[in-house]
N, C-alpha and C. Protein backbone atom coordinates (compact mmCIF):
# COMPACT_ATOMS: atom_id res chain seq x y z
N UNK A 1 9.16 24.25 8.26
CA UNK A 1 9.69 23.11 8.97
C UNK A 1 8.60 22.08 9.27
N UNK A 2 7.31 22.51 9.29
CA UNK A 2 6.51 21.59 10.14
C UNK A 2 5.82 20.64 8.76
N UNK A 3 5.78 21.71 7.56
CA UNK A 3 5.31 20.32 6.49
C UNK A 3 6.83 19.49 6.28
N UNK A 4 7.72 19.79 6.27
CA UNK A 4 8.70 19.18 6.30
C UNK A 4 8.73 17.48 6.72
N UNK A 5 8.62 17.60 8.39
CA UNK A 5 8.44 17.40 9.33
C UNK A 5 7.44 15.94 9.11
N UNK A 6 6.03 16.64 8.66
CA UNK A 6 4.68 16.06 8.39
C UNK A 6 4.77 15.23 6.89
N UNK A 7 5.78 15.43 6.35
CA UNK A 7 5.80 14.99 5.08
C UNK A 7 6.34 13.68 4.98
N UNK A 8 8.12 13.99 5.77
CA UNK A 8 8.52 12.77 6.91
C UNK A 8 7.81 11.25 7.59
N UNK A 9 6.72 12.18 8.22
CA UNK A 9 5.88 11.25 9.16
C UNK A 9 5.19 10.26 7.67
N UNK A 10 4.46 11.22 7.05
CA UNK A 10 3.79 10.30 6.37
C UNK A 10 4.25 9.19 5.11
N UNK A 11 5.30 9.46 5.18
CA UNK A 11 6.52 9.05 3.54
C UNK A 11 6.47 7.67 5.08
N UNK A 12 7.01 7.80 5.74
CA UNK A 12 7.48 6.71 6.87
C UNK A 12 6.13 5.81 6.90
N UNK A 13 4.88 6.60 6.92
CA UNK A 13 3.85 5.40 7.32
C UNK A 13 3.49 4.69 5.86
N UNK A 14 3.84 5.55 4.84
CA UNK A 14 3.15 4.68 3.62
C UNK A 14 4.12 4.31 3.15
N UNK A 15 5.69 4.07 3.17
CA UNK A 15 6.79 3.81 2.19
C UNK A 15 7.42 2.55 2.88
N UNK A 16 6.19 1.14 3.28
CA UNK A 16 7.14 0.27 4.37
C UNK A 16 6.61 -0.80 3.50
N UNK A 17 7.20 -2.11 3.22
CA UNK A 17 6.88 -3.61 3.04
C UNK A 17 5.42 -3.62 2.22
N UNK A 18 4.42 -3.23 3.37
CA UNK A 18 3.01 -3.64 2.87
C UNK A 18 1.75 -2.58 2.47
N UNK A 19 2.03 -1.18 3.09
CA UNK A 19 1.47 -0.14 3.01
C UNK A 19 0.98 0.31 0.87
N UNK A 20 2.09 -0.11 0.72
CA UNK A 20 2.21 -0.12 -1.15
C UNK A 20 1.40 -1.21 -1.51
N UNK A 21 2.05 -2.58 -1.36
CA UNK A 21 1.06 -3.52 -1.43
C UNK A 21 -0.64 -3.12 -1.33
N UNK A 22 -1.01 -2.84 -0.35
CA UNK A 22 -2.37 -2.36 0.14
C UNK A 22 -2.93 -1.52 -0.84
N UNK A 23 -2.25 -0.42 -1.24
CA UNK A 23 -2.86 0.37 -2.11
C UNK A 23 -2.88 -0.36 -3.16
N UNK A 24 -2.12 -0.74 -3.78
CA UNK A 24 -2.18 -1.87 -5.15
C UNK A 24 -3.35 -2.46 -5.22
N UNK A 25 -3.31 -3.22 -3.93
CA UNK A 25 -4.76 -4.33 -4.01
C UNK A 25 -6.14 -3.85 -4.16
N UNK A 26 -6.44 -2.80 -3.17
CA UNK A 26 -7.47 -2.17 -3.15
C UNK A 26 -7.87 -1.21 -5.03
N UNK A 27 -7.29 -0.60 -5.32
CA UNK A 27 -7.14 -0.36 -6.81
C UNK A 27 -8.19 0.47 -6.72
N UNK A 28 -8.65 0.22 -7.78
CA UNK A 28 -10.09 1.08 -7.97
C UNK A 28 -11.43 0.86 -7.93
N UNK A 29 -11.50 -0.77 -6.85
CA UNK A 29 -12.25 -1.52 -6.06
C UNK A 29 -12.51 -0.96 -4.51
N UNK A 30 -13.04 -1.61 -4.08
CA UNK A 30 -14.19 -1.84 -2.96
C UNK A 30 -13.36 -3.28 -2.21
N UNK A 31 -12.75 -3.16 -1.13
CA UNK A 31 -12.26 -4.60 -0.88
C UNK A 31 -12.82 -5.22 0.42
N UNK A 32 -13.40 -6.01 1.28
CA UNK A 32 -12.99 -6.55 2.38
C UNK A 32 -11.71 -6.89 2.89
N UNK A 33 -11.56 -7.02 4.35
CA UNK A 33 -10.22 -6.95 5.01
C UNK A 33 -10.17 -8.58 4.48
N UNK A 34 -10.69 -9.60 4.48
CA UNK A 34 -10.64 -10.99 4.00
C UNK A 34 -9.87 -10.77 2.60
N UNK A 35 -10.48 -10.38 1.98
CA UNK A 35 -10.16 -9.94 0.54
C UNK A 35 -8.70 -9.65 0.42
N UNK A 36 -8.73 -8.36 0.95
CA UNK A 36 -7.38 -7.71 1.00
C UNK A 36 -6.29 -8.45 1.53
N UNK A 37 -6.87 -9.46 2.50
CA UNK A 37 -5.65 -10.39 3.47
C UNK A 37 -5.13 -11.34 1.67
N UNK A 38 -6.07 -11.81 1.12
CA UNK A 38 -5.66 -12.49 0.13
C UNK A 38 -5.11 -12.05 -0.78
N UNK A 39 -5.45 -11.06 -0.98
CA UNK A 39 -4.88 -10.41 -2.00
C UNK A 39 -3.28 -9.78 -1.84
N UNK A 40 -3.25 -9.85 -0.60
CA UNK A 40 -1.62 -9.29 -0.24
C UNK A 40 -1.03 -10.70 0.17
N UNK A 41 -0.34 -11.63 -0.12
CA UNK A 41 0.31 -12.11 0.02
C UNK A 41 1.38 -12.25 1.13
N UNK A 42 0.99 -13.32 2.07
CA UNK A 42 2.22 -12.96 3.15
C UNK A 42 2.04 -11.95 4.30
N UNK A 43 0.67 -11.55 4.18
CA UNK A 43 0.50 -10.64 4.90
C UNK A 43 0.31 -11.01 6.29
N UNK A 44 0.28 -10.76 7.52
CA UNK A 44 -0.37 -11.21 8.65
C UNK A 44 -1.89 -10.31 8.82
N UNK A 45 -2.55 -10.63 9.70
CA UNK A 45 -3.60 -10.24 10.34
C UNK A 45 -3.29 -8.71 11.24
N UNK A 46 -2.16 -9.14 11.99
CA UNK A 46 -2.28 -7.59 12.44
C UNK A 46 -1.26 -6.65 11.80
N UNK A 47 -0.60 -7.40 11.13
CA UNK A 47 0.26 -6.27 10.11
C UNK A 47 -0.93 -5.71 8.86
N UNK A 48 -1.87 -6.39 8.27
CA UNK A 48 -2.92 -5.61 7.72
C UNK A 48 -3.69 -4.72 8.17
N UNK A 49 -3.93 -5.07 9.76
CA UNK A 49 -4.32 -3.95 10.80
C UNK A 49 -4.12 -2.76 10.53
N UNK A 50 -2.88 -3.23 10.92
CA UNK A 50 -1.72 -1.55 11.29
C UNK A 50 -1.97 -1.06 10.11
N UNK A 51 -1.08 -1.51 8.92
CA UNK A 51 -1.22 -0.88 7.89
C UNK A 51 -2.71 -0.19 7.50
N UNK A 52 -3.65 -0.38 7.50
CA UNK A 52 -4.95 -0.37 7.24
C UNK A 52 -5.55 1.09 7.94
N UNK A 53 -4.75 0.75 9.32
CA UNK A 53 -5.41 2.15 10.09
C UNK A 53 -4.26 3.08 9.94
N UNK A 54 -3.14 2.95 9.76
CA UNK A 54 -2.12 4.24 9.46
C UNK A 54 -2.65 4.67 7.76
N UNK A 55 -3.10 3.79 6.87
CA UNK A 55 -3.65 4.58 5.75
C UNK A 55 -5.11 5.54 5.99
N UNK A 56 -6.00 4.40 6.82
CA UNK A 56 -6.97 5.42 7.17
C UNK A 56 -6.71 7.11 7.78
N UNK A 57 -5.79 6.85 8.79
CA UNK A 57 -5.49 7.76 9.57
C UNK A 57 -4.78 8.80 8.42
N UNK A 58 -3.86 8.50 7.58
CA UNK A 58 -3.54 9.79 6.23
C UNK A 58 -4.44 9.86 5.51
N UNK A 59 -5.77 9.44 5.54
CA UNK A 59 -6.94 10.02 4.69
C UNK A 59 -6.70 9.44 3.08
N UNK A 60 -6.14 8.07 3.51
CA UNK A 60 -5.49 7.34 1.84
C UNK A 60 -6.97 6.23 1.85
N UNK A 61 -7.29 5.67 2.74
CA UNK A 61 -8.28 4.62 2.63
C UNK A 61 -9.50 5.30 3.79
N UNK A 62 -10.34 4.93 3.16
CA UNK A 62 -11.66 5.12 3.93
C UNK A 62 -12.23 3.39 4.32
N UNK A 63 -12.59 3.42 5.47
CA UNK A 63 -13.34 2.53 5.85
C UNK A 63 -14.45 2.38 6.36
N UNK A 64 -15.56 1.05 5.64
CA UNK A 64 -16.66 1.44 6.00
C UNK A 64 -17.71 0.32 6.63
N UNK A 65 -17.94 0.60 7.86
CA UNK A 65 -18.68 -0.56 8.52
C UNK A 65 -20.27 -0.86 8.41
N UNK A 66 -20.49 -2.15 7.91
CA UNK A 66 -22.10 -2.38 7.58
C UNK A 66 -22.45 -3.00 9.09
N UNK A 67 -23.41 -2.18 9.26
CA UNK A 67 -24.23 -2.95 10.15
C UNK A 67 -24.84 -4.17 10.44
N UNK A 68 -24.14 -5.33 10.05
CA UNK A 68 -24.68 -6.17 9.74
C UNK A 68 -24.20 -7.27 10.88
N UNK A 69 -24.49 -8.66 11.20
CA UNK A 69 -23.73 -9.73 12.06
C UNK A 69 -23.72 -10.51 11.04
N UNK A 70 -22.19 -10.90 11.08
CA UNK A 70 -21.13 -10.10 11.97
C UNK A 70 -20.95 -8.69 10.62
N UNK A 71 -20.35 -7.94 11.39
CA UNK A 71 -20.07 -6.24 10.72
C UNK A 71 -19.02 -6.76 9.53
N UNK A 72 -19.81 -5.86 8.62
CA UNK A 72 -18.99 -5.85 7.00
C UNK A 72 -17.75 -4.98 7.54
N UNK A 73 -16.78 -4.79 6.87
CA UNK A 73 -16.23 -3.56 6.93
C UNK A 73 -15.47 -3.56 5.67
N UNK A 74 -15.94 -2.45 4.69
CA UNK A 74 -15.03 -2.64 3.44
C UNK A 74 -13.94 -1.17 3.45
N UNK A 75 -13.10 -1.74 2.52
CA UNK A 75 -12.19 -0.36 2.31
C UNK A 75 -11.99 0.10 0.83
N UNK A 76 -11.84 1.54 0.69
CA UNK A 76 -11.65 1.99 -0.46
C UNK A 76 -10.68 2.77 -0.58
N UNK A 77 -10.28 3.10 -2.17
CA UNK A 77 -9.26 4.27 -1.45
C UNK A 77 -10.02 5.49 -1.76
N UNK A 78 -9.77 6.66 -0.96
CA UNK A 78 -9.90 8.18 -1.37
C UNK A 78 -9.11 8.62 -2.61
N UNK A 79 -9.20 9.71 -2.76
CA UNK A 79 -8.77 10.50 -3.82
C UNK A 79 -7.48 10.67 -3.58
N UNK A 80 -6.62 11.38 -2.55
CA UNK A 80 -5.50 10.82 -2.51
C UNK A 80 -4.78 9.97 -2.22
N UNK A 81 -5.53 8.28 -1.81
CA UNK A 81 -5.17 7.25 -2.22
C UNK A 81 -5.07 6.59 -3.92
N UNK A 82 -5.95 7.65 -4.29
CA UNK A 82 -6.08 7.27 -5.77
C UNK A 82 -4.63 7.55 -6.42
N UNK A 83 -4.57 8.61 -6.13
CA UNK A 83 -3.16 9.79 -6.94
C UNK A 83 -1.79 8.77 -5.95
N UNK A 84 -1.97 7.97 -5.20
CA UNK A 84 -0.67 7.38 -4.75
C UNK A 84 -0.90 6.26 -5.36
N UNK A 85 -1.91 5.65 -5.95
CA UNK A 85 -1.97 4.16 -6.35
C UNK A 85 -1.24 4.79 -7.87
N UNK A 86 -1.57 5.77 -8.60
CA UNK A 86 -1.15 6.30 -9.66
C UNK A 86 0.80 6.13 -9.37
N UNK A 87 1.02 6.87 -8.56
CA UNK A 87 2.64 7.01 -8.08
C UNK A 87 3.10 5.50 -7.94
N UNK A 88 2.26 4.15 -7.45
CA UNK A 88 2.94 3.26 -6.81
C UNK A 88 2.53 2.60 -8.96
N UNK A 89 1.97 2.57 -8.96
CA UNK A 89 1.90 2.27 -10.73
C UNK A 89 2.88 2.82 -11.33
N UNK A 90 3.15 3.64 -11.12
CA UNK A 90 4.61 4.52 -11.85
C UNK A 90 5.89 3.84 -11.77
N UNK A 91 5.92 3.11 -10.66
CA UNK A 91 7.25 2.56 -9.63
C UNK A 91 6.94 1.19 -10.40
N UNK A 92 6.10 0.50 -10.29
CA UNK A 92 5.84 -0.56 -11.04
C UNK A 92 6.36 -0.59 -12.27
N UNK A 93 5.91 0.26 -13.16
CA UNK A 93 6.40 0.26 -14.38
C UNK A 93 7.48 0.64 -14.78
N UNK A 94 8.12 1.70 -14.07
CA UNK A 94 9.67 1.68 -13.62
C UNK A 94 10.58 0.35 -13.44
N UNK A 95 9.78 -0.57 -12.97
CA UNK A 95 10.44 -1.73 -12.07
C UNK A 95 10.41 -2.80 -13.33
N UNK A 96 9.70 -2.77 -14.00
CA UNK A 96 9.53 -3.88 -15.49
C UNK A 96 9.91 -3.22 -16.55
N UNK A 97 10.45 -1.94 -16.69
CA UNK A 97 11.46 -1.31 -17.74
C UNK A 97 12.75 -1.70 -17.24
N UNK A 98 13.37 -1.64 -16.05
CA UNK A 98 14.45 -1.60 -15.46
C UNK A 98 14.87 -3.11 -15.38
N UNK A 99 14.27 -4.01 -15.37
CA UNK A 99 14.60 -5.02 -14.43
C UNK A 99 15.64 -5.71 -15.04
N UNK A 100 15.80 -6.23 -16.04
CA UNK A 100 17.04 -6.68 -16.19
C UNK A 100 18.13 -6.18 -16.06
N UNK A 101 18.01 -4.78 -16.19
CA UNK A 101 19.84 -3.75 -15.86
C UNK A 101 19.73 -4.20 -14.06
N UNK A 102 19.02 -3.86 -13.71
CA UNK A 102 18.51 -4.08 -11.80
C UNK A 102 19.25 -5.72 -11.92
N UNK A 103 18.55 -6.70 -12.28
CA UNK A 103 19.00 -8.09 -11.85
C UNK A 103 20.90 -8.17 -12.74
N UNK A 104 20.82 -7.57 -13.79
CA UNK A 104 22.49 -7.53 -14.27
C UNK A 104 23.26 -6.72 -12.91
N UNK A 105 23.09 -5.64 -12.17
CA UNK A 105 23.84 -5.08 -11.16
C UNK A 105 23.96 -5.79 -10.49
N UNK A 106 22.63 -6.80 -9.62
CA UNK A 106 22.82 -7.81 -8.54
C UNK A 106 23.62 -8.60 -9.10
N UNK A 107 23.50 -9.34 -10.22
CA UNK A 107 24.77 -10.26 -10.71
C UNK A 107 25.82 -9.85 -10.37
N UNK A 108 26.70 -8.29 -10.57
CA UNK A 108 27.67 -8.66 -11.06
C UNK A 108 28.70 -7.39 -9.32
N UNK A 109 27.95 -7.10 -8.77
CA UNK A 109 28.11 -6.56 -7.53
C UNK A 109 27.93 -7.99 -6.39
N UNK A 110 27.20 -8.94 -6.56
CA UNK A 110 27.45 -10.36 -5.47
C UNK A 110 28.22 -11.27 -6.22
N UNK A 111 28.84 -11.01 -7.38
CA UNK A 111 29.81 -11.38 -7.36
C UNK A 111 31.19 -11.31 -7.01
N UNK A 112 31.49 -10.41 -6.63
CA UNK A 112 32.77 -9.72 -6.40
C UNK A 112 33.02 -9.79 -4.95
């Protein structure tokens, strides 16, 4: 019950709006939060936050602060951020095999 449970929690923190996005961007780079703000589109400031520290917190992104003024802080992903950027690539390519049957359903279901 409890991986169950835990499996739940974490499908919920990484399966929202921007959490996917994030992993996308970051890739198999080194990003700044500047970076990453650009690179996600639409994003806000503290919705990159959140997102940022609920990936840290599942051990999907590591973050890393330079000592510097003002403080670097870059992000990467871990190893099982790696194996989910793999999964969210999967969905992608899912999504550009599919897409015209996908946009023919929206046609013909808002039509009716």
């Amino acid at each position: 019950m409890r991986a169950d449970s835990l499996a739940r929690e974490i499908f919920s923190d990484i399966a929202n709006k921007w959490a996917l996005l994030i992993v996308e961007a970051v890739g198999d780079g080194t990003l700044r939060f500047t970076e990453l703000r650009r690179e996600v589109e639409g994003i806000s400031h503290k919705m990159l936050t959140q997102n940022l520290r609920l990936l840290e917190r599942n051990g999907l992104v590591e973050r890393t602060v330079h000592p510097t003024v003002p403080p670097r802080v870059e992000y990467t992903l871990t190893e099982p951020g790696r194996a989910l950027r793999a999964t969210v690539d999967a969905m992608c390519d899912w999504t550009h095999r599919h897409l015209a049957a996908i946009e023919s359903a929206r046609e013909r279901f808002d039509a009716v």
